[in-house]
C-alpha atoms as a PDB file:
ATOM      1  CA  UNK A   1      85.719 -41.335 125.461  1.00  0.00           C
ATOM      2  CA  UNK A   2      87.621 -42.353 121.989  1.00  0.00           C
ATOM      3  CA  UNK A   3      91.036 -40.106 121.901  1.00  0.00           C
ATOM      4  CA  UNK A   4      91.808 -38.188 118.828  1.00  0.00           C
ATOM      5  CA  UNK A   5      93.216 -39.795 116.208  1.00  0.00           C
ATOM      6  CA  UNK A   6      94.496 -36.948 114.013  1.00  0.00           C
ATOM      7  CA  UNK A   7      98.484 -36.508 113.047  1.00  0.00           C
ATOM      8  CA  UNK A   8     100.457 -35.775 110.243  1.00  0.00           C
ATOM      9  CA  UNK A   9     103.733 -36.947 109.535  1.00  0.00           C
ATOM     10  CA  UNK A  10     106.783 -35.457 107.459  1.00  0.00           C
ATOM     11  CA  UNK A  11     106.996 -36.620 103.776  1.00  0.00           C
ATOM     12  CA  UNK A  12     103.493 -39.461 105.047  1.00  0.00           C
ATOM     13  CA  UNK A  13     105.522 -42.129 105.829  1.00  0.00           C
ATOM     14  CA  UNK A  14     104.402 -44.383 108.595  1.00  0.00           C
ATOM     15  CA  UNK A  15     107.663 -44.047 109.631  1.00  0.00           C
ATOM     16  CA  UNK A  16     108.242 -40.480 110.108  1.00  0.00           C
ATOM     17  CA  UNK A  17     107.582 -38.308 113.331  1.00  0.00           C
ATOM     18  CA  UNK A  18     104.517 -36.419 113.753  1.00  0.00           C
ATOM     19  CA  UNK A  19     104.861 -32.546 113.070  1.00  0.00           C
ATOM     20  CA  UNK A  20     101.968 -32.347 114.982  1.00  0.00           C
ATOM     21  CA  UNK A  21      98.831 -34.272 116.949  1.00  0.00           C
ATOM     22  CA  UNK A  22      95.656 -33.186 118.302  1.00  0.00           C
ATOM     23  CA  UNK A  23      95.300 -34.302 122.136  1.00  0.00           C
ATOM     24  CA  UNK A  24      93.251 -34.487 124.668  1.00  0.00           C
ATOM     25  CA  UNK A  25      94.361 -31.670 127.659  1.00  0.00           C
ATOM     26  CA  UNK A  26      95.327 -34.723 130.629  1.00  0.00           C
ATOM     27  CA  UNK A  27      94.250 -31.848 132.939  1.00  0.00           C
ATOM     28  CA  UNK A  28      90.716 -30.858 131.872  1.00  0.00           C
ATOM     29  CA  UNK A  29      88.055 -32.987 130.955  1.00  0.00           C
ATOM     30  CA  UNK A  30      86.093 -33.284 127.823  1.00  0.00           C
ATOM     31  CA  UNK A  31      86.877 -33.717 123.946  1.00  0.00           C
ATOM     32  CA  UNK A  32      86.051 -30.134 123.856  1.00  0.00           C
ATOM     33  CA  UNK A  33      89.277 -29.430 125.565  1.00  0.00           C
ATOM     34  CA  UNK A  34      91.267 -31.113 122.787  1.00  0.00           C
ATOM     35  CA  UNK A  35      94.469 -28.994 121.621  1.00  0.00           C
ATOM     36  CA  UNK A  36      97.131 -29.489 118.863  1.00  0.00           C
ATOM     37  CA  UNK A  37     100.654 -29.957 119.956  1.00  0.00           C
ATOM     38  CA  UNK A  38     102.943 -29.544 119.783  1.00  0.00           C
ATOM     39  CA  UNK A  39     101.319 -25.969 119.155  1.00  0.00           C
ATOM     40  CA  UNK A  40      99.379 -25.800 122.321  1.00  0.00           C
ATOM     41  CA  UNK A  41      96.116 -24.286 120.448  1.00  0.00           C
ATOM     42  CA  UNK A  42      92.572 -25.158 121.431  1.00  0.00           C
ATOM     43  CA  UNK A  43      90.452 -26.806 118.849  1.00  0.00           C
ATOM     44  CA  UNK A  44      87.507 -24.850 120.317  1.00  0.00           C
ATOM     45  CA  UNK A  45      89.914 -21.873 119.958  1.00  0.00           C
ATOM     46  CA  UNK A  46      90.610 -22.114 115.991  1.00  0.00           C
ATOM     47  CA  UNK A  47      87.023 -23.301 114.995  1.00  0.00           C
ATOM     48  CA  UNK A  48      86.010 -20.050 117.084  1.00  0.00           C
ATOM     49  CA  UNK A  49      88.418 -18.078 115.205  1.00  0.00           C
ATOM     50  CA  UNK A  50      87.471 -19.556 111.593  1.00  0.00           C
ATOM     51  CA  UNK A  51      83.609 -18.734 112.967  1.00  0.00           C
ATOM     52  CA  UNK A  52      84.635 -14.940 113.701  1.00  0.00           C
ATOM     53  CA  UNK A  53      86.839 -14.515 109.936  1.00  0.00           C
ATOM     54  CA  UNK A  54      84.075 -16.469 107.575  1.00  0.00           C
ATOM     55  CA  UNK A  55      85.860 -20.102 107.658  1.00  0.00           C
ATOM     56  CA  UNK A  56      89.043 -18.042 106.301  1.00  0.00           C
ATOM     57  CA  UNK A  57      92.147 -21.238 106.931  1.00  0.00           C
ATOM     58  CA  UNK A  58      94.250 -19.130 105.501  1.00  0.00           C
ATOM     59  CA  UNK A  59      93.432 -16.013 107.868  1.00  0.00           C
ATOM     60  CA  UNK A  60      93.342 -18.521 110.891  1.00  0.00           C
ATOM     61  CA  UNK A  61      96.671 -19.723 110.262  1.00  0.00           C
ATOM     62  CA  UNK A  62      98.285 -16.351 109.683  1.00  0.00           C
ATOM     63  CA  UNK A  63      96.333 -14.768 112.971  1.00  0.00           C
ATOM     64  CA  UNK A  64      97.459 -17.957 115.230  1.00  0.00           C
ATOM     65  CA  UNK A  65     101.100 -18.639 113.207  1.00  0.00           C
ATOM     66  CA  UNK A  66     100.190 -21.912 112.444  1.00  0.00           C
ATOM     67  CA  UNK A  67     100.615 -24.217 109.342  1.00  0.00           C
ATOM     68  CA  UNK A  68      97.254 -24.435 107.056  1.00  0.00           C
ATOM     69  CA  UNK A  69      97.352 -28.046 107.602  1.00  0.00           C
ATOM     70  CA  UNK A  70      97.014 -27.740 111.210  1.00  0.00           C
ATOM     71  CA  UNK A  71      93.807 -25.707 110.482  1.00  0.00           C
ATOM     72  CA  UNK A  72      92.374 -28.214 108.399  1.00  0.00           C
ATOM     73  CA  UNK A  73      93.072 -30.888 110.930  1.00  0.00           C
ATOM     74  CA  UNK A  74      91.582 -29.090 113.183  1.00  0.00           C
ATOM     75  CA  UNK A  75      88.237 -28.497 111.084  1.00  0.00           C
ATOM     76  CA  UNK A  76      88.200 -32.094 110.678  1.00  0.00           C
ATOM     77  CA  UNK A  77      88.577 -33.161 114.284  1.00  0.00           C
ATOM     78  CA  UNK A  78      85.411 -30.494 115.089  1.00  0.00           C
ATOM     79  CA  UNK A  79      83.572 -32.325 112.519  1.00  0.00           C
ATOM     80  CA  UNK A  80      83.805 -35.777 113.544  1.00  0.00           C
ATOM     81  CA  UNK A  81      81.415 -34.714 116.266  1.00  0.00           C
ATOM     82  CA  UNK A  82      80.993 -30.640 116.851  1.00  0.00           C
ATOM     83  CA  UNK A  83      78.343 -31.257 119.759  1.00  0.00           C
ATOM     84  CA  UNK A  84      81.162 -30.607 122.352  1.00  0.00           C
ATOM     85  CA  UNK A  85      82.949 -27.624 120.854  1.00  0.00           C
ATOM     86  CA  UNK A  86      79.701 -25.915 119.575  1.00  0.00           C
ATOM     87  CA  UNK A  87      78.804 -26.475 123.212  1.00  0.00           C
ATOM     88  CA  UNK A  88      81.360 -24.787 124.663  1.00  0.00           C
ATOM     89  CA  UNK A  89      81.569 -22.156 122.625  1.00  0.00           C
ATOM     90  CA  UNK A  90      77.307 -21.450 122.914  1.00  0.00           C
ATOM     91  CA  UNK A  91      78.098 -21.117 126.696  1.00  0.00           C
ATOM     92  CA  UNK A  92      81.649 -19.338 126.300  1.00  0.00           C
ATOM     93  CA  UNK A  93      79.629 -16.214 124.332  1.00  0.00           C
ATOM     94  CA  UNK A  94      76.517 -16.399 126.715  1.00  0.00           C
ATOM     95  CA  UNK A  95      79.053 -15.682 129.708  1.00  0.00           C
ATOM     96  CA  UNK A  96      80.747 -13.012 127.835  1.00  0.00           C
ATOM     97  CA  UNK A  97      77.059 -11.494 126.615  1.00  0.00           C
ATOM     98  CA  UNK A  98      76.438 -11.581 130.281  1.00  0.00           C
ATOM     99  CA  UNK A  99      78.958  -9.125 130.924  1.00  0.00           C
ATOM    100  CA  UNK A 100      77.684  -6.515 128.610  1.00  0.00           C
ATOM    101  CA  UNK A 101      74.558  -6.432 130.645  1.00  0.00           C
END
């Protein structure tokens, strides 16, 4: 499984720190699982959230108090290959349909 390769640095150069990276969780499987730290949010989580407020970055970085650029990043790394997180989150909103029965 390739690891995520999305960061941002301070003021781009190669040099600089990352403000942030998107990982993969060392303590669940899956690419699905993948977060952004040093923020701790779920990609599955934001794309879920951009689903639920019509794709609105602006209103998914407000609601989760993160920087616009994180959402974006986070759109792109659920692009690359959405399979897994659209996955997830088809089975996520069968279980919670399932409790409504």
């Amino acid at each position: 499984m390739a690891k995520p390769s999305i960061s941002a640095t301070k003021g781009g150069a190669p040099d600089d720190a990352p403000t942030f990276e998107i990982v993969l969780d060392p303590h669940r499987l899956g690419r699905h699982h993948a977060r952004v730290e040093p923020f701790g949010v779920a990609i599955w989580a934001v794309i879920a959230h951009l689903q639920g407020v019509n794709g609105s970055v602006t209103e998914t970085a407000r609601n989760y108090e993160l920087p616009e650029e994180v959402v974006r990043a986070a759109i792109a790394y659920y692009q690359e290959d959405p399979r897994f997180i659209d996955a997830f989150l088809l089975l996520n909103r069968e279980e919670i349909g399932a409790l409504d029965l």
